[in-house]
Protein backbone atom coordinates (compact mmCIF):
# COMPACT_ATOMS: atom_id res chain seq x y z
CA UNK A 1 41.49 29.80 -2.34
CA UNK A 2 44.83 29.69 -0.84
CA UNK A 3 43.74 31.00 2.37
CA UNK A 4 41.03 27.45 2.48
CA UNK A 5 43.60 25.29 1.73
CA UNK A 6 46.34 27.00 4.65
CA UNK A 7 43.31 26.37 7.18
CA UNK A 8 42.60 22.74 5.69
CA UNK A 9 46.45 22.20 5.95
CA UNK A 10 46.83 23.13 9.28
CA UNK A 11 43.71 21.54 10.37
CA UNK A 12 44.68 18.02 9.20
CA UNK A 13 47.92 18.60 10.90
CA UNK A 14 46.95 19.62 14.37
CA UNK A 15 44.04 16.65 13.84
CA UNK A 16 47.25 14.35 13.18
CA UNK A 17 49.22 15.66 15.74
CA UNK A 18 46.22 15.11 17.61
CA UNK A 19 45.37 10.93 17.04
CA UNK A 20 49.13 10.48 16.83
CA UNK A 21 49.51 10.99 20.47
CA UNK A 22 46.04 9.53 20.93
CA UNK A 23 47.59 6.08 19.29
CA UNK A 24 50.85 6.40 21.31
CA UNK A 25 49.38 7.05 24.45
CA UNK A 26 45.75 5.76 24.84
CA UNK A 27 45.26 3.32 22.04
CA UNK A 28 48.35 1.09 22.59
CA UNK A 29 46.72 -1.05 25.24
CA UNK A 30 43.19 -1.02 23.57
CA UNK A 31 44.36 -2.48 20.13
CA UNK A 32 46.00 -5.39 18.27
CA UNK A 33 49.42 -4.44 17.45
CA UNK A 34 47.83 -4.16 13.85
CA UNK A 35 45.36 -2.30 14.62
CA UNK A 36 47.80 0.08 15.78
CA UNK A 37 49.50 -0.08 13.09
CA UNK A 38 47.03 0.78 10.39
CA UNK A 39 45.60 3.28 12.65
CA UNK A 40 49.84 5.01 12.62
CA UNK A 41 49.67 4.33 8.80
CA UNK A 42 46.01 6.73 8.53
CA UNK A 43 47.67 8.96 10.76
CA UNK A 44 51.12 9.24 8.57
CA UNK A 45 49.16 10.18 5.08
CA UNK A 46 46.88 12.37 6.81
CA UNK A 47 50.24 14.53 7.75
CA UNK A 48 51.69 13.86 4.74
CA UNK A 49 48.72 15.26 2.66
CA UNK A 50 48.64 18.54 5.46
CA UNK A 51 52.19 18.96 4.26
CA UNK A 52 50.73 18.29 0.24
CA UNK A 53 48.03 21.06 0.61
CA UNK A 54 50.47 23.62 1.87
CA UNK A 55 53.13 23.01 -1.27
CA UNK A 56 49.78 23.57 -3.50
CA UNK A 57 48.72 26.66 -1.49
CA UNK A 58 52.47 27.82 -2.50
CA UNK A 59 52.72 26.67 -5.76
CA UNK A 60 52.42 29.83 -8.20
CA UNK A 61 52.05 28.36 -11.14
CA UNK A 62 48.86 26.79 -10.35
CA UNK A 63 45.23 28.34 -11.38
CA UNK A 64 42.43 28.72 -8.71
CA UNK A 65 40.28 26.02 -10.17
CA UNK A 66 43.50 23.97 -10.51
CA UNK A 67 44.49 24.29 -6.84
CA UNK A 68 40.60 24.15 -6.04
CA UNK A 69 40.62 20.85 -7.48
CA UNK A 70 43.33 19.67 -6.13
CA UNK A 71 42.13 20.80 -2.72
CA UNK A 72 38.61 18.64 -3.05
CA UNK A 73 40.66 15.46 -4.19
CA UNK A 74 43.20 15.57 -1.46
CA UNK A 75 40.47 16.32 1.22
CA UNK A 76 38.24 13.67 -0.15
CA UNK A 77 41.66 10.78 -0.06
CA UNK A 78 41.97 11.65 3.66
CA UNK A 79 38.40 11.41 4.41
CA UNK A 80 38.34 8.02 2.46
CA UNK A 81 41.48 7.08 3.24
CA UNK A 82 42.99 7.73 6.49
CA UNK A 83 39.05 8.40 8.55
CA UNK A 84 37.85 4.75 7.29
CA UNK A 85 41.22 3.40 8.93
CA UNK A 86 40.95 5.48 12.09
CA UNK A 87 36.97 4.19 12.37
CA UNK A 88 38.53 0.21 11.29
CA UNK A 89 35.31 -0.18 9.59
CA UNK A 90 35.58 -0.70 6.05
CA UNK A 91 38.64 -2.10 4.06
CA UNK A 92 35.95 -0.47 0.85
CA UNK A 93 36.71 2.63 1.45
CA UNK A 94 40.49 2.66 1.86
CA UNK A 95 41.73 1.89 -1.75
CA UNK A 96 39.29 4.64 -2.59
CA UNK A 97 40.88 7.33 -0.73
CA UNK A 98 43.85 5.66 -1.62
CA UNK A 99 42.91 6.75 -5.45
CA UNK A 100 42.20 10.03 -4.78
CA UNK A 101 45.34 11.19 -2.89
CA UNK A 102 47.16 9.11 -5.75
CA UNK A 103 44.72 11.22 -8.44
CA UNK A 104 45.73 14.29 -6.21
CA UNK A 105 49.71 14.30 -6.60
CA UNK A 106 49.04 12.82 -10.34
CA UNK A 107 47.06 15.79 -11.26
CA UNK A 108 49.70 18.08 -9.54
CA UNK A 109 52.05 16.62 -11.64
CA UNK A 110 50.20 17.19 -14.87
CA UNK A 111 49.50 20.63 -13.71
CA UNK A 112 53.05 21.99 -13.52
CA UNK A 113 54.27 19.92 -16.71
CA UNK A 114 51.64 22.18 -18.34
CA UNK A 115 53.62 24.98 -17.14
């Protein structure tokens, strides 16, 4: 499991590292200021959550199935989240990931207070 979630991590960060440049250097002349903006914003959580999975990859105290879930809920928040911001299609499906990367650091949370 841990192994999945060390590839995931450093997937979504290269992939950030990636459309962060993209924004800085070949988006700023093809969007609104706004629409930079949001696009930065999709770009920020998707590191942020890179540097999430990792700390839950670490985290000893954590089951399989617990990190497992985790995993699918963070993975699922980017993809709903920060990929519905990149595409600027659908203001639906952004406080949806939004609720799963929230449900993600929540169940975390509830995880180690188990402990």
């Amino acid at each position: 499991m841990e192994k999945k979630i060390f590839i995931s991590a450093g997937l979504l960060g290269l992939v950030a590292v990636v459309l962060g440049a993209f924004a800085a250097h070949g988006l700023r002349s093809a969007l609104s200021v706004s629409s930079l903006e949001s696009f930065q914003t999709g770009v920020r959580y998707q590191m942020y959550h890179a540097f999430f999975l990792f700390v839950v990859g670490l985290l000893p105290q954590l089951t399989p199935a617990q990190k497992n879930r985790l995993f699918w809920l963070t993975i699922t928040g980017v993809v709903l989240f920060s990929v519905s911001i990149y595409l600027l299609s659908s203001n639906t499906l952004t406080p949806i990931g939004g609720l799963f990367l929230i449900s993600a650091w929540g169940v975390l949370v509830v995880y180690l207070l188990k402990k």
